[in-house]
C-alpha atoms as a PDB file:
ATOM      1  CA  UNK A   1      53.032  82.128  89.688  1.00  0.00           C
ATOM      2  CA  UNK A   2      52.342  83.124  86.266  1.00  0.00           C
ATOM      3  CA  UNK A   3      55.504  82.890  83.675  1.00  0.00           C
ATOM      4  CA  UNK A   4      56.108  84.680  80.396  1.00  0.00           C
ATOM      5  CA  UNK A   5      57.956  82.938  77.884  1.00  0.00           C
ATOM      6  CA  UNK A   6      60.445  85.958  75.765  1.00  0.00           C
ATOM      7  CA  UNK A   7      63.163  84.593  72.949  1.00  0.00           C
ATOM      8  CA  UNK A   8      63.459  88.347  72.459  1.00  0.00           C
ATOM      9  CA  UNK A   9      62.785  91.416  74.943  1.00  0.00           C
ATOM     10  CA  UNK A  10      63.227  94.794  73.327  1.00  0.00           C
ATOM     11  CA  UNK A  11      62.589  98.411  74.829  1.00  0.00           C
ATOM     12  CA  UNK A  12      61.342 100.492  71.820  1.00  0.00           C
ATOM     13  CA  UNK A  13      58.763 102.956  70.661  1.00  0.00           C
ATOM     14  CA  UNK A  14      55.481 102.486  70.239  1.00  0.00           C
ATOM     15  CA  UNK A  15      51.777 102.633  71.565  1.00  0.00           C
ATOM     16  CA  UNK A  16      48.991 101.422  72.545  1.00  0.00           C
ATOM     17  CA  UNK A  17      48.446  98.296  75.447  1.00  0.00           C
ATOM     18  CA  UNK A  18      49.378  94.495  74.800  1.00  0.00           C
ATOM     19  CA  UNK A  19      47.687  92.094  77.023  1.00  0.00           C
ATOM     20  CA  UNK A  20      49.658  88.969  77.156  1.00  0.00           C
ATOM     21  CA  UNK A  21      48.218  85.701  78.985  1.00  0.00           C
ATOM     22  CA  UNK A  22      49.619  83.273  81.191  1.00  0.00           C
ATOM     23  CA  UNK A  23      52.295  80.851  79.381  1.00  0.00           C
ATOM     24  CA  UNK A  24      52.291  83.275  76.544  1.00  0.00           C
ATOM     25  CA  UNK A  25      55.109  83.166  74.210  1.00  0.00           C
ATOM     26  CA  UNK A  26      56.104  85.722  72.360  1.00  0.00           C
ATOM     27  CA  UNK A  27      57.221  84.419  68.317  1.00  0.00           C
ATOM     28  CA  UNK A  28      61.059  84.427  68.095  1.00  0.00           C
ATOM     29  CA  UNK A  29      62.340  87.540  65.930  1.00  0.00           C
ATOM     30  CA  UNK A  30      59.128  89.279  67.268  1.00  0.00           C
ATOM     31  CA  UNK A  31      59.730  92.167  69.639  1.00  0.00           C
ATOM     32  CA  UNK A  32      57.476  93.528  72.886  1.00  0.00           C
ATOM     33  CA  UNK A  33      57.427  97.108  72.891  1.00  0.00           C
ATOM     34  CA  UNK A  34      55.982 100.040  74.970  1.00  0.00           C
ATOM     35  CA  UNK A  35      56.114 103.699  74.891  1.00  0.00           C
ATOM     36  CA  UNK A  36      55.301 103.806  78.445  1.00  0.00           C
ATOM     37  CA  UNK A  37      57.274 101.201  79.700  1.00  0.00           C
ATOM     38  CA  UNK A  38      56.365  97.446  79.860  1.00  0.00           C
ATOM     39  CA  UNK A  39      54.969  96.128  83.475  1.00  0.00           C
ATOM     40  CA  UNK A  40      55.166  92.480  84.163  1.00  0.00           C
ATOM     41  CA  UNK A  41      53.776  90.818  87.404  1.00  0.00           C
ATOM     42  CA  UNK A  42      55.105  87.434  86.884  1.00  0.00           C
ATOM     43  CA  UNK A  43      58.666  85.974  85.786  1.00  0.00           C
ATOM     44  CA  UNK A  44      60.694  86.433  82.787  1.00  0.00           C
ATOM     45  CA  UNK A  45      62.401  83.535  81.182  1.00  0.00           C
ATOM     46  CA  UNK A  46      64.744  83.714  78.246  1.00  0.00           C
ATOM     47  CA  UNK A  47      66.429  81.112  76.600  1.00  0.00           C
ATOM     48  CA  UNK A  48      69.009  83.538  74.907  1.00  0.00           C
ATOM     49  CA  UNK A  49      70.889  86.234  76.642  1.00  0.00           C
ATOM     50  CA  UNK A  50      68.746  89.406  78.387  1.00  0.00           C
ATOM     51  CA  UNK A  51      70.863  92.600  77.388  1.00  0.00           C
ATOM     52  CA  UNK A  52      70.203  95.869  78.911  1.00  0.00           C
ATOM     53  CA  UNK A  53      71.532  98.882  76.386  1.00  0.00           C
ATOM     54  CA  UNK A  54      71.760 102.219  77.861  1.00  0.00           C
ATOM     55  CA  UNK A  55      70.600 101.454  81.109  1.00  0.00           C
ATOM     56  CA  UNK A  56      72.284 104.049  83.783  1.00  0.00           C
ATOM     57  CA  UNK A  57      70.857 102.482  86.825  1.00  0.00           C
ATOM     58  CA  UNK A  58      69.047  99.060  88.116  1.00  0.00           C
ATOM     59  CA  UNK A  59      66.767  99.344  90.987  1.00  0.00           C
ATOM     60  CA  UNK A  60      66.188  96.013  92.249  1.00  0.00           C
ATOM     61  CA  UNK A  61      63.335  96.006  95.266  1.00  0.00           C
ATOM     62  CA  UNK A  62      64.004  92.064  95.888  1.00  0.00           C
ATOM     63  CA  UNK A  63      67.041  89.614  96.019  1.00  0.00           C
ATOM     64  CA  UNK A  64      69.043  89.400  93.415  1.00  0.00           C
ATOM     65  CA  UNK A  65      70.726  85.999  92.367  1.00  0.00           C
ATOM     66  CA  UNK A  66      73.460  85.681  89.819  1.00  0.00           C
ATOM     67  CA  UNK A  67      73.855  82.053  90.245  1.00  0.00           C
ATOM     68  CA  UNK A  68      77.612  81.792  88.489  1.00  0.00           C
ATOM     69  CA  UNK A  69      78.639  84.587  90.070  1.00  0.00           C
ATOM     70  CA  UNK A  70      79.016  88.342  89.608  1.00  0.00           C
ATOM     71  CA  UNK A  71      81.313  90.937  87.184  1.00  0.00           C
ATOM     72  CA  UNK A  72      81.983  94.430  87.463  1.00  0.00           C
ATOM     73  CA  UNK A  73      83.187  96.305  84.465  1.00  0.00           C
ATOM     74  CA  UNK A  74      84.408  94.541  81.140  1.00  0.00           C
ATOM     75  CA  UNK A  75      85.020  91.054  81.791  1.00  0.00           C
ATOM     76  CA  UNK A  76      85.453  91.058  85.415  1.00  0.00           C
ATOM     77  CA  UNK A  77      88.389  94.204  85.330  1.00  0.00           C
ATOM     78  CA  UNK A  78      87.072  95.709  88.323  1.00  0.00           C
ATOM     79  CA  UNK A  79      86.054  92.894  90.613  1.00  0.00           C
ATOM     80  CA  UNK A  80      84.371  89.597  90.827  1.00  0.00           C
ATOM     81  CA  UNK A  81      82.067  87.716  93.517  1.00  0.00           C
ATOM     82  CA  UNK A  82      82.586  84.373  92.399  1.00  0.00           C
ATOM     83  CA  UNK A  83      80.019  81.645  92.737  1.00  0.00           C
ATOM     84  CA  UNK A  84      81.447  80.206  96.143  1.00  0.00           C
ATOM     85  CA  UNK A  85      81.361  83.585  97.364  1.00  0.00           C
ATOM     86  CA  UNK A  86      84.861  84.766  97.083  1.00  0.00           C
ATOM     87  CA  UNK A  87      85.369  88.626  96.396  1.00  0.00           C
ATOM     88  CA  UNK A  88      88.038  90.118  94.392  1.00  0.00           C
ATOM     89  CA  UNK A  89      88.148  93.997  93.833  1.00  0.00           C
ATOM     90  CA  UNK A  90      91.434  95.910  91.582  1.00  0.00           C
ATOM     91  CA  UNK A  91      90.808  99.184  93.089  1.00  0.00           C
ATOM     92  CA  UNK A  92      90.185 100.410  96.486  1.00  0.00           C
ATOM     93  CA  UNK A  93      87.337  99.078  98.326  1.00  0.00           C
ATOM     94  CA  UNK A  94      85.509 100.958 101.128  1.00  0.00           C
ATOM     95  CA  UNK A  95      83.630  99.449 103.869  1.00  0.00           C
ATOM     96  CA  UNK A  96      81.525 102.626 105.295  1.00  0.00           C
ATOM     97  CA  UNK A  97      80.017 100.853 108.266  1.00  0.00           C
ATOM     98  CA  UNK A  98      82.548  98.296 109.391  1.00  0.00           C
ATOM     99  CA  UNK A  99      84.262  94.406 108.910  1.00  0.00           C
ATOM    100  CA  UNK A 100      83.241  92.074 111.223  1.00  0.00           C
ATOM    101  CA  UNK A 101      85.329  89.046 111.247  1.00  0.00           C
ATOM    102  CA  UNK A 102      84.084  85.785 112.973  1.00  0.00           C
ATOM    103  CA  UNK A 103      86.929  83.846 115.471  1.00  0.00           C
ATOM    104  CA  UNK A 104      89.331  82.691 113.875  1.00  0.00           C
ATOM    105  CA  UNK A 105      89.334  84.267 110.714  1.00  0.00           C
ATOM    106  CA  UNK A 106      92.195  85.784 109.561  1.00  0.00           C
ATOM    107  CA  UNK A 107      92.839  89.594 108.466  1.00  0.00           C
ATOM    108  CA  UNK A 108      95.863  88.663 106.016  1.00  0.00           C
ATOM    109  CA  UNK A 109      98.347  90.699 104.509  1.00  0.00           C
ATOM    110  CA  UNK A 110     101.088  90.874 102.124  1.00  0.00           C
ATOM    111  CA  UNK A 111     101.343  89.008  99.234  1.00  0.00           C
ATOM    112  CA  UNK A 112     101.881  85.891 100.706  1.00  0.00           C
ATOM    113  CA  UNK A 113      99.550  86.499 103.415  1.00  0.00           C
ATOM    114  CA  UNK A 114     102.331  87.023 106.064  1.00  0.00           C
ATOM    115  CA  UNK A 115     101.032  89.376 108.236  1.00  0.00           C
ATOM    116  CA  UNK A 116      97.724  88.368 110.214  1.00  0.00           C
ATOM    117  CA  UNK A 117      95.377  89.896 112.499  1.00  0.00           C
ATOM    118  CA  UNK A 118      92.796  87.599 114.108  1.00  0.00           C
ATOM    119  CA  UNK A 119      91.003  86.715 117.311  1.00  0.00           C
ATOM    120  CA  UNK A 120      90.863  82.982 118.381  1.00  0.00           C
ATOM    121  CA  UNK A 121      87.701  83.222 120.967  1.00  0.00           C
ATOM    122  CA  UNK A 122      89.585  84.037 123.788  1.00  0.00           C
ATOM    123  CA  UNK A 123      92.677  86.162 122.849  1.00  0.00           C
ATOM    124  CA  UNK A 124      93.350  88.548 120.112  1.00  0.00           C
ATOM    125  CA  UNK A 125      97.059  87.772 117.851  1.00  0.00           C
ATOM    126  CA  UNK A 126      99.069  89.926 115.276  1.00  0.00           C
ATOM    127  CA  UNK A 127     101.652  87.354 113.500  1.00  0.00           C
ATOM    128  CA  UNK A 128     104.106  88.307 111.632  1.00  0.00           C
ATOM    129  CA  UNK A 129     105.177  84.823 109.618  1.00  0.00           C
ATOM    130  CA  UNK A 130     107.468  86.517 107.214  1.00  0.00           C
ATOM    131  CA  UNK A 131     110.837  86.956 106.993  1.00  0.00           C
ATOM    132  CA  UNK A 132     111.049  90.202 108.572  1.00  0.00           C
ATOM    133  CA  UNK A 133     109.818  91.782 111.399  1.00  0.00           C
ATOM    134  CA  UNK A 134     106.609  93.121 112.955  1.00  0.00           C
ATOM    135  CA  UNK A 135     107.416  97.096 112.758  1.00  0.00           C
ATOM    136  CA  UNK A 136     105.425 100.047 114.119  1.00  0.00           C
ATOM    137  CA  UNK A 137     105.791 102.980 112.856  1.00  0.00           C
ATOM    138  CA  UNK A 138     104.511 105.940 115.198  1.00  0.00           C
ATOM    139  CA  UNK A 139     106.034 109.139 117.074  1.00  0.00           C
ATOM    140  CA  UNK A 140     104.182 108.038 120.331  1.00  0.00           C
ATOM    141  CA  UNK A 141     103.480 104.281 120.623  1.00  0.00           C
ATOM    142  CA  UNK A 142     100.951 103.400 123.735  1.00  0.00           C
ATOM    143  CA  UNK A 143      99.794 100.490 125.199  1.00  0.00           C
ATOM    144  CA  UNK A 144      97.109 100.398 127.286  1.00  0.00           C
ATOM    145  CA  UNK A 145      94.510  98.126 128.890  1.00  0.00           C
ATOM    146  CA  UNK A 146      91.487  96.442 127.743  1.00  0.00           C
ATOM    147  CA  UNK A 147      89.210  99.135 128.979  1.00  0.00           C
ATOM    148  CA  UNK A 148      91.668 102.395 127.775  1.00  0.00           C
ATOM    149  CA  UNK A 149      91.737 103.497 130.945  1.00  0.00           C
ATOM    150  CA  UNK A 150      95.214 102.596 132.434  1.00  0.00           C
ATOM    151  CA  UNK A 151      98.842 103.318 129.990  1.00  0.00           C
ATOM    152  CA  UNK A 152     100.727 100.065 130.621  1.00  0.00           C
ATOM    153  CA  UNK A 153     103.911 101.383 128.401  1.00  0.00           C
ATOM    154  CA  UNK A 154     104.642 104.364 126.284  1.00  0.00           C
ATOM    155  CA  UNK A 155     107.743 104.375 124.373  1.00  0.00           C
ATOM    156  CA  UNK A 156     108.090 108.421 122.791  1.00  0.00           C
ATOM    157  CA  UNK A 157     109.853 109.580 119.797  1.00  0.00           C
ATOM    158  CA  UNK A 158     112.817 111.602 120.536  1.00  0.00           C
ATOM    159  CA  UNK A 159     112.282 111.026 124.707  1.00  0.00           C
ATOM    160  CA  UNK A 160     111.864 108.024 126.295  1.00  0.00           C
ATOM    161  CA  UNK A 161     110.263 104.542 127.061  1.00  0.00           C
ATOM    162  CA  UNK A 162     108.227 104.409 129.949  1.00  0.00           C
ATOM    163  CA  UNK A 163     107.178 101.196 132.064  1.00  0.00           C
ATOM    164  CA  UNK A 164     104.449 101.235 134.004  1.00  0.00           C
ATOM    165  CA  UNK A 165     102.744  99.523 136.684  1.00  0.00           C
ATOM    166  CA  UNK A 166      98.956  99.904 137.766  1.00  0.00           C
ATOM    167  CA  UNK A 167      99.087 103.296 135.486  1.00  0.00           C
ATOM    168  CA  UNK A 168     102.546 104.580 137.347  1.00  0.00           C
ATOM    169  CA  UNK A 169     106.162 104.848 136.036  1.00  0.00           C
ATOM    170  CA  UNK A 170     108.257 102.731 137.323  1.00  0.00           C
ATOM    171  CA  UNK A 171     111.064 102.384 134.936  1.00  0.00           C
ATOM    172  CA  UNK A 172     111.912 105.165 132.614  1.00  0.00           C
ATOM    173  CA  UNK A 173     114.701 105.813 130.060  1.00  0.00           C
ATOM    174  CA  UNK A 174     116.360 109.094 129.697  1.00  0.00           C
ATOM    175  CA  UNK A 175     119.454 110.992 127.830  1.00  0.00           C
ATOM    176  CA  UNK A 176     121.509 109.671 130.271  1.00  0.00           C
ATOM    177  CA  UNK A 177     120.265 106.369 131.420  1.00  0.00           C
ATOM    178  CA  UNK A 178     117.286 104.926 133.103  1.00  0.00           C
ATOM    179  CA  UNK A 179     115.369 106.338 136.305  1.00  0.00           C
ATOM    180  CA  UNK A 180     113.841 103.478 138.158  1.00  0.00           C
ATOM    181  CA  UNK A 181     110.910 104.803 140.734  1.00  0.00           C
ATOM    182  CA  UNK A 182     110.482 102.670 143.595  1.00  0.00           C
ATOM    183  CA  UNK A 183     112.685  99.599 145.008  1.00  0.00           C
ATOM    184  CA  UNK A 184     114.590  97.983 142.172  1.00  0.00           C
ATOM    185  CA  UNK A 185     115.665  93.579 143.252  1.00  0.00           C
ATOM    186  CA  UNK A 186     118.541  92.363 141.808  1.00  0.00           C
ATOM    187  CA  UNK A 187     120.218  88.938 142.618  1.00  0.00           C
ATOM    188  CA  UNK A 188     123.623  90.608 141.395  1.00  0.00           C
ATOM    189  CA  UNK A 189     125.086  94.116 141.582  1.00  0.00           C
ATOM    190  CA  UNK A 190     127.921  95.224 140.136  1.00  0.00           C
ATOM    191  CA  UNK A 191     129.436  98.956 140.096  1.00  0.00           C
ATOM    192  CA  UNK A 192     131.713  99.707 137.302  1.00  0.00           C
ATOM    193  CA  UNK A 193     135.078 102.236 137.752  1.00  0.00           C
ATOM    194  CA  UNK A 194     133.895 105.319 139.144  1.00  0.00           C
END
C-alpha cells in the first residue's frame, strides 16, 4: 500500500492539482493545500500531532483505532474508553437498542457496587450486599412465571397480598385478617377468647 510521508497537513486555499508520488515527503514547514479538497488513496503518517480545526463532523467509512484509548470533550470531561476497553461517561448514557450482558457478569449499582443484577447460566439473582435492604417501590407489585402467563403473588397498595397457587388465590389478606380458600393443615390450633 502506498504511504505519504506529512510533518505538516494543512486545509487552506488555493488551486490548481498536486500530484504527489509514492514515499513522497512533503518538506517540514511546507504546507499541502487544496481548494477542492485533498484526496488521498493511501495512508497518512505524521510524526507530529494531526489537528483538525473547525471540523463539525468526521465520517469515518472504515474502523477506527485509537490505540491509547479514546476522549470526549476537553481532556476526557465527558467520557473515556480507555485502552483496555473500560468506558466511563459523566452524563447520562443511552443505549437505544439494548445491553446484553454475558453469564455472569454483573449489572452493579451503588457506589460501592452493592446492588447486583446478573444471571449465572442457569438462574437469574438480584443481591443486595449492602447494609440495607432490597426495597421495591410500586403500588401493585406482581410476580409471575417465566412465561407471564400465570400471577404467582400480588401484594396491592392500599388492599391486600395475594398467594397463589397454579394462577388461583389461595391465601389472601384483608382489613380484617386473612381469607384462606381451600383446606388450610396445621399441626397446632389454637382459638383465642372469644
Amino acid at each position: 500500500m502506498s504511504e505519504i510521508r506529512v510533518n505538516k497537513l494543512k486545509n487552506e486555499a488555493g488551486s490548481g492539482a498536486v500530484e504527489l508520488t509514492e514515499g513522497a515527503s512533503i518538506p517540514t514547514g511546507k504546507n499541502l493545500t487544496g481548494a477542492g479538497g485533498i484526496s488521498i488513496t493511501g495512508n497518512i503518517i505524521t510524526t507530529g500531532t494531526l489537528t483538525y480545526e473547525d471540523v463539525t463532523s468526521i465520517d469515518s467509512v472504515g474502523l477506527i483505532t485509537a490505540r491509547s484509548g479514546l476522549e470526549v470533550g476537553a481532556a476526557g470531561v465527558g467520557g473515556t474508553v480507555s485502552a483496555l476497553g473500560h468506558v466511563e461517561f459523566v452524563g447520562v448514557t443511552t443505549i437505544g437498542l439494548g445491553l446484553t450482558l454475558a453469564d455472569n457478569v454483573r449489572a452493579k449499582f451503588g457506589n460501592a457496587g452493592d446492588l447486583e443484577i446478573y444471571h449465572s447460566g442457569s438462574e437469574s439473582h438480584i443481591q443486595e450486599q449492602g447494609t440495607g435492604g432490597l426495597i421495591l417501590n410500586s403500588s401493585v407489585t406482581t410476580i409471575k412465571n417465566g412465561s407471564d402467563t400465570e400471577t404467582i403473588a400480588r401484594f396491592t397498595e392500599n388492599g391486600g397480598v395475594d398467594l397463589n397457587f397454579d394462577n388461583s388465590t389461595k391465601l389472601a389478606t384483608t382489613n380484617t385478617g386473612a381469607v384462606v380458600t381451600g383446606i388450610a393443615t396445621a399441626s397446632d390450633f389454637v382459638i383465642g377468647v372469644g
